[in-house]
Protein backbone atom coordinates (compact mmCIF):
# COMPACT_ATOMS: atom_id res chain seq x y z
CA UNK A 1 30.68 -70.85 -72.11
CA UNK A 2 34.64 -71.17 -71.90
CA UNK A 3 35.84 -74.48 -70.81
CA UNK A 4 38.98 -75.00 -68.74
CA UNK A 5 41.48 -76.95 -69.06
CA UNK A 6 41.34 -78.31 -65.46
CA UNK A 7 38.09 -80.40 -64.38
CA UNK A 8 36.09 -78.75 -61.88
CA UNK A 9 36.73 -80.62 -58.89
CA UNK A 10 33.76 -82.09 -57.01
CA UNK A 11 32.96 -81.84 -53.04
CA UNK A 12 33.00 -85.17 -51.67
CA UNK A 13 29.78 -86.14 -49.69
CA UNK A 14 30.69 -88.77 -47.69
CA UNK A 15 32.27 -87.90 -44.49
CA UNK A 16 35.34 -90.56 -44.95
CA UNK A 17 35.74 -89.14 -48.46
CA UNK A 18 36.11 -85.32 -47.26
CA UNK A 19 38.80 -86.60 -44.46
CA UNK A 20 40.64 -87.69 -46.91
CA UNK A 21 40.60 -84.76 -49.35
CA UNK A 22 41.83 -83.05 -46.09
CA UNK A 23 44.61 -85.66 -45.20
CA UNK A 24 45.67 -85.47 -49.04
CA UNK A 25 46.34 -81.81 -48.93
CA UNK A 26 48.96 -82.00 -46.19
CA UNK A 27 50.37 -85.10 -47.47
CA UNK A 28 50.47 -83.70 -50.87
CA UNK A 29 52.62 -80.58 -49.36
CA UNK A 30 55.08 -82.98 -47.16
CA UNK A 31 55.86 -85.42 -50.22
CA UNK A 32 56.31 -81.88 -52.85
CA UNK A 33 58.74 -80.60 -50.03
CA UNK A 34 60.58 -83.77 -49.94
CA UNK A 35 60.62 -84.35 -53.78
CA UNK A 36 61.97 -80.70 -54.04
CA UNK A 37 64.47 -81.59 -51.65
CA UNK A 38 65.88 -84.51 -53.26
CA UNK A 39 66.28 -82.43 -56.68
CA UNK A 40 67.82 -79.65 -54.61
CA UNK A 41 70.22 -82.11 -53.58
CA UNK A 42 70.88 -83.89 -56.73
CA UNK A 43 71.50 -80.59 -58.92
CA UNK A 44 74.25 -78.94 -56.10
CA UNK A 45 76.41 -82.03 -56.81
CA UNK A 46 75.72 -81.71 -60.29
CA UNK A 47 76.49 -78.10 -60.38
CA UNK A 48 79.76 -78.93 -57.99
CA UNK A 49 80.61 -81.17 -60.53
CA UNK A 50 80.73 -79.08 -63.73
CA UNK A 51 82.49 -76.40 -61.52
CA UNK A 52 85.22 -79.13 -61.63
CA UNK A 53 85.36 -78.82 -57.44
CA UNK A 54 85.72 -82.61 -56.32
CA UNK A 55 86.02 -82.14 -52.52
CA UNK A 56 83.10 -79.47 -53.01
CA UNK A 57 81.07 -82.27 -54.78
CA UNK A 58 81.95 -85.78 -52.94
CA UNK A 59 80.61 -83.69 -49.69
CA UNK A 60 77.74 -82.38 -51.19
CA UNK A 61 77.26 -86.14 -52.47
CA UNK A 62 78.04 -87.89 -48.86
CA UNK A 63 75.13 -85.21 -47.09
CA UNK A 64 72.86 -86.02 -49.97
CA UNK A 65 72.62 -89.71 -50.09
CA UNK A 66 70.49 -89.77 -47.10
CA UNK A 67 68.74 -87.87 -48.23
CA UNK A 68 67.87 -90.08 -51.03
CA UNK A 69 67.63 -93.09 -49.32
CA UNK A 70 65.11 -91.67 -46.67
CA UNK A 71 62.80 -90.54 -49.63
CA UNK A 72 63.03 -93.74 -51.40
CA UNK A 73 62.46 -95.01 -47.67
CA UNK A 74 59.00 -93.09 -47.59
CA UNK A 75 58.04 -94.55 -51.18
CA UNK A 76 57.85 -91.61 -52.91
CA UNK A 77 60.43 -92.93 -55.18
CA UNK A 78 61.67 -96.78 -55.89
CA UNK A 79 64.56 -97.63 -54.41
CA UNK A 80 65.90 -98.63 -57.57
CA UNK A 81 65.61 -94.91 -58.91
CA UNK A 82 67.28 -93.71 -55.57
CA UNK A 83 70.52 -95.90 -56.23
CA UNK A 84 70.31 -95.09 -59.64
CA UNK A 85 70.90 -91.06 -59.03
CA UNK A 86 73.50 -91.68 -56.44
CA UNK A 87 75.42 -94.24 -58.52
CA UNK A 88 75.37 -92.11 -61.75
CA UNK A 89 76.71 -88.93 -59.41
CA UNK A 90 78.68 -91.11 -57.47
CA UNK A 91 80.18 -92.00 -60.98
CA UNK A 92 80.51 -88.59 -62.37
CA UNK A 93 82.65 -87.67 -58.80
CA UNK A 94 84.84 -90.23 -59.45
CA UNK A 95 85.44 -89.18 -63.34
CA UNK A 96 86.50 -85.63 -62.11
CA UNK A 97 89.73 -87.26 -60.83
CA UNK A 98 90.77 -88.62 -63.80
């Protein structure tokens, strides 16, 4: 008998318990779109950036940082990592000028 490397997952008896598998699927979707939105965001600056385009990348930048704040807003990330990505690309933008 092969084992895998996942554990078998277990139905949950208890009714509480099973609305919360169900309330855990959709919120497990919504926070994977908006954590794939935030590196979406992140990596067109970056990529603006190595292109060398400033105007390209401080735009991209000024549209993103909401974007940042409202997940760190929602919790799915501090909001000490959120200021952290926008100062170090805030940082790189400025570089490009000199």
């Amino acid at each position: 008998m092969a084992t895998s490397s996942k554990a078998k997952k277990r139905t949950v008896r208890l009714a509480s318990g099973r609305k919360r598998a169900r309330q855990d699927v959709k919120l497990n979707a919504h926070n994977s779109s908006l954590r794939s939105q935030f590196r979406t965001v992140v990596k067109n600056v970056q990529k603006a950036v190595v292109a060398g385009d400033k105007a390209k990348a401080a735009d991209l930048f000024k549209a993103g940082q909401s974007v940042i704040d409202s997940v760190a807003d929602k919790g799915l990330f501090h909001k000490n990592k959120a200021a952290r990505h926008k100062s170090r690309l805030s940082a790189k933008i400025k570089a490009l000028a000199a």
